[in-house]
C-alpha atoms as a PDB file:
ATOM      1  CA  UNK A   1     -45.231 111.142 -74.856  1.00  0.00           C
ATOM      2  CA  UNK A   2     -41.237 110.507 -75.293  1.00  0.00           C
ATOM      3  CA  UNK A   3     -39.433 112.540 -76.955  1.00  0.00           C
ATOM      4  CA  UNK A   4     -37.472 110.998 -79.919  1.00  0.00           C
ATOM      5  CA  UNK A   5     -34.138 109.570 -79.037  1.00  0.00           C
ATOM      6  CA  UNK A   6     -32.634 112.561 -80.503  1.00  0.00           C
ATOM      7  CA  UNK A   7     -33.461 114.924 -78.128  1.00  0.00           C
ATOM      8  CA  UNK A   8     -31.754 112.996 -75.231  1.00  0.00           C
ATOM      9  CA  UNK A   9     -28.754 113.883 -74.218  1.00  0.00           C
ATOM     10  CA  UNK A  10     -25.740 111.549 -75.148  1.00  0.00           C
ATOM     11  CA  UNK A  11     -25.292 110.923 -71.664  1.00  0.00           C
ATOM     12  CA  UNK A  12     -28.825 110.008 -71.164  1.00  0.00           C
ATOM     13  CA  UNK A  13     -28.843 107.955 -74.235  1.00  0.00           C
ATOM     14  CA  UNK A  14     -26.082 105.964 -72.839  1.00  0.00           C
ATOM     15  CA  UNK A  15     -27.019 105.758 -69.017  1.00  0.00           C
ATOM     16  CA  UNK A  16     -30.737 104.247 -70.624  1.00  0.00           C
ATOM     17  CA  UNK A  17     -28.884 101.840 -73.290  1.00  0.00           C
ATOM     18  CA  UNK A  18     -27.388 100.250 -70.170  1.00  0.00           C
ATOM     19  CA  UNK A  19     -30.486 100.247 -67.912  1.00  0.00           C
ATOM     20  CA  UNK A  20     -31.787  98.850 -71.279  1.00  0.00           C
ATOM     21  CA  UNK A  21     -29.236  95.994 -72.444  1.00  0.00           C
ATOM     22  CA  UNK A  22     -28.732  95.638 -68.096  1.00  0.00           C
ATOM     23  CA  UNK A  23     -33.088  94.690 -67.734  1.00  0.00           C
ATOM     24  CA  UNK A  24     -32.889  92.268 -70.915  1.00  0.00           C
ATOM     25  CA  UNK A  25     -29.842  90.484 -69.360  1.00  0.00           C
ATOM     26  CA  UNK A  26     -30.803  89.401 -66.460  1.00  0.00           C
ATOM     27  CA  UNK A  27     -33.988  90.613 -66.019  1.00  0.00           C
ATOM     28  CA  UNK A  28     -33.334  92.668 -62.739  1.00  0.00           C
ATOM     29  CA  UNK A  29     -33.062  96.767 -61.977  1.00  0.00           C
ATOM     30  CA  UNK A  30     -30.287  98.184 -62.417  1.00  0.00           C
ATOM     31  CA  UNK A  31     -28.957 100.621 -60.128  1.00  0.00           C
ATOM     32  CA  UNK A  32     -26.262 103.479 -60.332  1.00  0.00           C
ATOM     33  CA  UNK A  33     -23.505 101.681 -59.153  1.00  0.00           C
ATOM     34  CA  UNK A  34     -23.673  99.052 -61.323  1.00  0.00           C
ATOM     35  CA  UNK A  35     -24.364 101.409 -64.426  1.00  0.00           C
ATOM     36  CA  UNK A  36     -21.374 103.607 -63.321  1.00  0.00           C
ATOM     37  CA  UNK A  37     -19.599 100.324 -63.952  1.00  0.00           C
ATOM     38  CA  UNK A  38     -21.369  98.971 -67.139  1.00  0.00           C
ATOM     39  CA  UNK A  39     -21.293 102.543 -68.764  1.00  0.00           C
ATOM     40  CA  UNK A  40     -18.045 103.485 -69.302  1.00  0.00           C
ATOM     41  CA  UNK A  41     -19.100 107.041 -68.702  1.00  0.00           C
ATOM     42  CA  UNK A  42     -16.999 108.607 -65.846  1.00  0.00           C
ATOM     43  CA  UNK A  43     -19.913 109.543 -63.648  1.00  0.00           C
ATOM     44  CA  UNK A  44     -20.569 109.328 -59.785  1.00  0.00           C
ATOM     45  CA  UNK A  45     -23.333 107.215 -58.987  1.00  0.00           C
ATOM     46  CA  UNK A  46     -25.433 110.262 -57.647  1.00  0.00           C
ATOM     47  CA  UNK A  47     -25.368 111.674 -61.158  1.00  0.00           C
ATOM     48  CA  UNK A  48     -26.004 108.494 -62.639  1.00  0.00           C
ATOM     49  CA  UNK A  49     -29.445 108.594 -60.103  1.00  0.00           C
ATOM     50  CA  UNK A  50     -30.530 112.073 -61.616  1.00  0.00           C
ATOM     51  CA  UNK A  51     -30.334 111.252 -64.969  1.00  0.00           C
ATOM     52  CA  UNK A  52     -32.161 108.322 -64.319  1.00  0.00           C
ATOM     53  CA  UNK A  53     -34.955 110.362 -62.315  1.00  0.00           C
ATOM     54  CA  UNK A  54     -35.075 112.455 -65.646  1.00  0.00           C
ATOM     55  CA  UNK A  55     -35.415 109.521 -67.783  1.00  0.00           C
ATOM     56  CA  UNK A  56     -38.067 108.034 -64.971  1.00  0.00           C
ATOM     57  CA  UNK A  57     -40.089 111.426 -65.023  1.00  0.00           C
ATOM     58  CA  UNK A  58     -39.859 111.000 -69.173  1.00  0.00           C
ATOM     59  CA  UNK A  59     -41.625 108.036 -68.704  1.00  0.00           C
ATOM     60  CA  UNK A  60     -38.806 105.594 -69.674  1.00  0.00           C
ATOM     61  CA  UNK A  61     -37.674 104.475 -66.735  1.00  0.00           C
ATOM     62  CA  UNK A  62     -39.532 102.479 -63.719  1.00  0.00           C
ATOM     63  CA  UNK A  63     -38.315 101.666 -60.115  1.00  0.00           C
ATOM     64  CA  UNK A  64     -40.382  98.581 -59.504  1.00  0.00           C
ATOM     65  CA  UNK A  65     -40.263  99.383 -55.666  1.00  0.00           C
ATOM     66  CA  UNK A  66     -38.863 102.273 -53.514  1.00  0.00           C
ATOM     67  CA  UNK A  67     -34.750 101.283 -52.968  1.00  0.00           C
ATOM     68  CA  UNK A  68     -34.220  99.170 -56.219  1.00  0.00           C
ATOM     69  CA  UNK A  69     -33.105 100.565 -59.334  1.00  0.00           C
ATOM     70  CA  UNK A  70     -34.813 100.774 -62.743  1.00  0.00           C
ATOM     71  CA  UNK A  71     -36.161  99.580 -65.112  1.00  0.00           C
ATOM     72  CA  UNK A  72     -37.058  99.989 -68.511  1.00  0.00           C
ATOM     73  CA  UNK A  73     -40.846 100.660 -68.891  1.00  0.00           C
ATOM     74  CA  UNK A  74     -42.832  99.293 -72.197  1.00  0.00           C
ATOM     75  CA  UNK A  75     -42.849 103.047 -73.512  1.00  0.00           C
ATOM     76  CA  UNK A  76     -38.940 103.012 -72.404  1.00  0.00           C
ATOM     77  CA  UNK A  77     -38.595  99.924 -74.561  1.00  0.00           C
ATOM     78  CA  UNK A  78     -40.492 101.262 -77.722  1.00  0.00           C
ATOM     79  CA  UNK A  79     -38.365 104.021 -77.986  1.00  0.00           C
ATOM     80  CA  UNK A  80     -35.276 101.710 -78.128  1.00  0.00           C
ATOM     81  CA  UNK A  81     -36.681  99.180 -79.884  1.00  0.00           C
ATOM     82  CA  UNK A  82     -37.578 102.038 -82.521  1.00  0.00           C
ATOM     83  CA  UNK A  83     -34.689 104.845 -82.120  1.00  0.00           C
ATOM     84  CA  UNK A  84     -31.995 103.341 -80.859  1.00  0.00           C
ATOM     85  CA  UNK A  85     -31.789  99.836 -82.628  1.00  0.00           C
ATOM     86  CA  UNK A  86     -30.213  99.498 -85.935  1.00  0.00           C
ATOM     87  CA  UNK A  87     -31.658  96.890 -87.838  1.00  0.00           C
ATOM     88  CA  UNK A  88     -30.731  94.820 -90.886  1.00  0.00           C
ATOM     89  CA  UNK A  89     -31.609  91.539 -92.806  1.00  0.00           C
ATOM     90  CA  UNK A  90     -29.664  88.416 -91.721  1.00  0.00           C
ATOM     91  CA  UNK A  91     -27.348  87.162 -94.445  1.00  0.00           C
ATOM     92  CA  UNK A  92     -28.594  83.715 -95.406  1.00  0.00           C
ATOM     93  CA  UNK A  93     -26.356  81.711 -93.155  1.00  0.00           C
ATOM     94  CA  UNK A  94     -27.920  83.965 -90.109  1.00  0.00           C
ATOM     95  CA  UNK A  95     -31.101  82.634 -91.111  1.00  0.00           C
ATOM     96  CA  UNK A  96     -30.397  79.299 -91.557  1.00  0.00           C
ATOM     97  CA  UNK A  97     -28.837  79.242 -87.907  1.00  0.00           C
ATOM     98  CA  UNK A  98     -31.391  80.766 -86.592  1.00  0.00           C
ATOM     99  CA  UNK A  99     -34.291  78.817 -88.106  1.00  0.00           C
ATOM    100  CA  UNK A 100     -32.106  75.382 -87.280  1.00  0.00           C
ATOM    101  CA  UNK A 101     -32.136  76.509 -83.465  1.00  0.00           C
ATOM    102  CA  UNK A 102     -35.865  77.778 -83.497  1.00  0.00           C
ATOM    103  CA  UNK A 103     -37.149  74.211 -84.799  1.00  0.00           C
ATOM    104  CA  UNK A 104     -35.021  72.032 -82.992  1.00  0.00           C
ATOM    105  CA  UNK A 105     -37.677  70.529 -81.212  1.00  0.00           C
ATOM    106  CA  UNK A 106     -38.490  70.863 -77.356  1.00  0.00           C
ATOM    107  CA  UNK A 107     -40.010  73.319 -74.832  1.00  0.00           C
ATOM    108  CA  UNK A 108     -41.556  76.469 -76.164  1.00  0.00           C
ATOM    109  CA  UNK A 109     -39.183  78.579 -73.547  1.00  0.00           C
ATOM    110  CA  UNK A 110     -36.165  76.336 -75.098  1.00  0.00           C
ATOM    111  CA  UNK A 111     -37.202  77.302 -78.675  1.00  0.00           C
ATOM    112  CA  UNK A 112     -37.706  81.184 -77.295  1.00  0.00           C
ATOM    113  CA  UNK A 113     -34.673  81.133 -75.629  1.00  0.00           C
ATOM    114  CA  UNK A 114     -32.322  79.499 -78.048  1.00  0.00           C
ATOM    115  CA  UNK A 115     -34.066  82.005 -81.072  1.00  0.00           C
ATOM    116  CA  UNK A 116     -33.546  85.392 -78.610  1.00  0.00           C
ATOM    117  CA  UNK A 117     -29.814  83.966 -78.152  1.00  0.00           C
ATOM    118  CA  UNK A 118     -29.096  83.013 -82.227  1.00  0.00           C
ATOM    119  CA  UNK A 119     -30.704  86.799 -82.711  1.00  0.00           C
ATOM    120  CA  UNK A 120     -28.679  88.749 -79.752  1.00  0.00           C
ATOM    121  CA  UNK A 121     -25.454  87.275 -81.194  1.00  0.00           C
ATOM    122  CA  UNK A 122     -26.367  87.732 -84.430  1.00  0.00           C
ATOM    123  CA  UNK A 123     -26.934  91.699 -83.981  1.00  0.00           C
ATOM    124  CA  UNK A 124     -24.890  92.079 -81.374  1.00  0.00           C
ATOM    125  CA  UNK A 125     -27.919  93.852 -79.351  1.00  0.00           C
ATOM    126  CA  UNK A 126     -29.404  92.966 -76.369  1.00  0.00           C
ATOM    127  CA  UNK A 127     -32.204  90.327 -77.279  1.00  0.00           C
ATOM    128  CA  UNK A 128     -36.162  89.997 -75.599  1.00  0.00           C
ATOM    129  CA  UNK A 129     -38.791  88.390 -76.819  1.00  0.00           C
ATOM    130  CA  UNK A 130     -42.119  89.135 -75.332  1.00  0.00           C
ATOM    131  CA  UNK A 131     -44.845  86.791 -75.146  1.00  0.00           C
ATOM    132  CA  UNK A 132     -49.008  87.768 -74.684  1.00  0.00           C
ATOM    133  CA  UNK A 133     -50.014  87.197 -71.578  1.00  0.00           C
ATOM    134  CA  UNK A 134     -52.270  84.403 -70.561  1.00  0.00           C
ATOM    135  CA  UNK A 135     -54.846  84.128 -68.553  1.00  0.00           C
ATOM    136  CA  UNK A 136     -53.939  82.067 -65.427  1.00  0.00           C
ATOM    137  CA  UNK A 137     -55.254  80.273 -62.052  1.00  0.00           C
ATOM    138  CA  UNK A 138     -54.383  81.914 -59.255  1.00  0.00           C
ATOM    139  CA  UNK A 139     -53.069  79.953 -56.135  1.00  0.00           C
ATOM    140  CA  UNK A 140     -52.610  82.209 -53.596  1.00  0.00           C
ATOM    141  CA  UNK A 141     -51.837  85.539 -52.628  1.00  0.00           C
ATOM    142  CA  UNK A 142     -49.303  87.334 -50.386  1.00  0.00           C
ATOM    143  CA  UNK A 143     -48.175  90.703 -48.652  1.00  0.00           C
ATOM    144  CA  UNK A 144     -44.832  91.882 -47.472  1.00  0.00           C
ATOM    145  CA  UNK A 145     -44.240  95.295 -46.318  1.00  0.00           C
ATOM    146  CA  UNK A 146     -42.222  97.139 -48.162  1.00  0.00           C
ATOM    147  CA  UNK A 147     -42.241 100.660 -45.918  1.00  0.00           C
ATOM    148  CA  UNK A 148     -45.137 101.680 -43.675  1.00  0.00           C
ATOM    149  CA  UNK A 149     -47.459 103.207 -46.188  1.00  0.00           C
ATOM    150  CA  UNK A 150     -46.059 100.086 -49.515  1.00  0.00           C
ATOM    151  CA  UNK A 151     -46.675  96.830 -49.580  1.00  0.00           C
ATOM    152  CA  UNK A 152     -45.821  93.821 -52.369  1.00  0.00           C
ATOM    153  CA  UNK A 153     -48.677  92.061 -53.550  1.00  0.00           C
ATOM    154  CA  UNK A 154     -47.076  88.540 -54.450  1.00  0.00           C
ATOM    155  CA  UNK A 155     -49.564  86.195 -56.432  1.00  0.00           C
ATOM    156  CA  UNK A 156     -48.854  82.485 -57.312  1.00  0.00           C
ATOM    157  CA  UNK A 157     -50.523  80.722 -60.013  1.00  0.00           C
ATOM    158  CA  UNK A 158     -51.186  77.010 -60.319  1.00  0.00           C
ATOM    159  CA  UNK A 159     -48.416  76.825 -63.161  1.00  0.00           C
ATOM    160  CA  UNK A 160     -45.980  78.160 -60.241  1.00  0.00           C
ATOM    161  CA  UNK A 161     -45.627  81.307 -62.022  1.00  0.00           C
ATOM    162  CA  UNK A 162     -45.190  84.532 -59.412  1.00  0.00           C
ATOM    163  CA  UNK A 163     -46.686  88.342 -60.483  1.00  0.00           C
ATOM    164  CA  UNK A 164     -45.173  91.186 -57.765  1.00  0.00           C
ATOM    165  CA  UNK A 165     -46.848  94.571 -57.736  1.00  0.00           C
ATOM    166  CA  UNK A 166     -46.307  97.435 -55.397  1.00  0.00           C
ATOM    167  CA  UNK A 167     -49.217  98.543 -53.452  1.00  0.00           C
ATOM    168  CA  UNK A 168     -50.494 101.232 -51.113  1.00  0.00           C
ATOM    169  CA  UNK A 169     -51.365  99.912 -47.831  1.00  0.00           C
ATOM    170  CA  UNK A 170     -53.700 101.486 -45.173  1.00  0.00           C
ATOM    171  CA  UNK A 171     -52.165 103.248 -42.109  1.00  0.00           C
ATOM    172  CA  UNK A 172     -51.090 101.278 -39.073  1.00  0.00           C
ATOM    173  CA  UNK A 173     -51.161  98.084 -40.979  1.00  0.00           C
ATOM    174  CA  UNK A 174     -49.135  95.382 -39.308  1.00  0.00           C
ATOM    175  CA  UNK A 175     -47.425  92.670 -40.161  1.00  0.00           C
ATOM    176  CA  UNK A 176     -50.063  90.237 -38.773  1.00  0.00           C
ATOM    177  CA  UNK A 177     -52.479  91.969 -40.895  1.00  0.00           C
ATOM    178  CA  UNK A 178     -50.560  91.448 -44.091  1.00  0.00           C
ATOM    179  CA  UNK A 179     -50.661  87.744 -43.428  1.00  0.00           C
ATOM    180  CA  UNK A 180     -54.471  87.533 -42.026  1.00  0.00           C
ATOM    181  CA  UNK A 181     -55.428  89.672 -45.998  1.00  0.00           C
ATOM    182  CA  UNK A 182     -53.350  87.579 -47.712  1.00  0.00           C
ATOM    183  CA  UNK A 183     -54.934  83.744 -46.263  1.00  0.00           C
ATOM    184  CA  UNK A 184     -58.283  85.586 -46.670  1.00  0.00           C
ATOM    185  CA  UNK A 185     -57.660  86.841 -49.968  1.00  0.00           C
ATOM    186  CA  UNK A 186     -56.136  83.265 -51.071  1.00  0.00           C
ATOM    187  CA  UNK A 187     -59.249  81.210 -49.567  1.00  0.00           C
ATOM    188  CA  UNK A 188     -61.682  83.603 -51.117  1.00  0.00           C
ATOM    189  CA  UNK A 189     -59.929  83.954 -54.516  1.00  0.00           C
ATOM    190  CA  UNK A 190     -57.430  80.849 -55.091  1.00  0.00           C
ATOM    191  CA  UNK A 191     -58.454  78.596 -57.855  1.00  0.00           C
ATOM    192  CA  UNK A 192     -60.065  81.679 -59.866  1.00  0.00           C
END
């Protein structure tokens, strides 16, 4: 389990409030260079990475594959979402702007967007909103290698949406390999 916020350190509470408001962004890792940056903290990069192997061992942190940086993981995200987020009832102009933006008609990711935007500038925090996941058709799957022993599983549904996940692969696996799984794993599973 995570500890409460208030056993991190200040410096780790900072170095994951940027990973965190750095993810909800723009959606991408964030590595120690960029963090040293965002942070304000005057810390090298390398002790930027073993904080974040700290948080990552806490289980707050994710690397989504082997050289990126990290991310926040949905534990990583409670414990902001509950610890480190002050929150407090919009005044009734707040809630008039952001009702007038969430039913302005349009898309549902227009609506979602424009709402997490009104919110985020509202609080002044980083804004997500999280959807349930639905269940989907896949098109087809692919592999790319990753190292010798990872892989990325990349599957494309028919609504053009892409899932990546990480995956083991067996020893000596080329790269003509990768392609021969993924057409077989596409004919055999696409449209499922």
């Amino acid at each position: 389990m995570a500890p409460p916020v208030t056993e991190l350190s200040d410096r780790a509470r900072e170095i994951f409030r940027t990973v965190v408001d750095g993810y909800v962004a723009n959606g991408m890792p964030m590595g120690s260079k960029t963090i040293a940056a965002a942070s304000g903290l005057n810390l090298s990069p390398a002790s930027i990475r073993g904080v974040m192997q700290e948080l990552e061992e806490l289980g707050l942190l994710a690397s989504p594959h082997t050289s990126a940086g990290r991310i926040p993981t949905e534990r990583g995200l409670r414990l902001f979402v509950d610890g480190m987020m002050q929150v407090l009832e919009p005044s009734i102009e707040e809630r008039v702007a952001i009702e007038s933006r969430a039913g302005a008609g349009g898309p549902v990711e227009e609506a979602l967007a424009a709402t997490t935007a009104a919110l985020s500038g509202l609080s002044a925090c980083a804004g997500l909103v999280m959807v349930p996941k639905r269940e989907l058709t896949l098109r087809s799957i692919g592999f790319v290698a990753l190292s010798p022993t990872q892989g990325m599983a990349v599957l494309v549904a028919e609504d053009g949406s892409v899932e990546n996940r990480v995956v083991q692969l067996p020893a000596g696996m080329n790269a003509s390999a990768l392609v021969e799984a993924g057409n077989y794993m596409s004919a055999t599973l696409g449209g499922l």
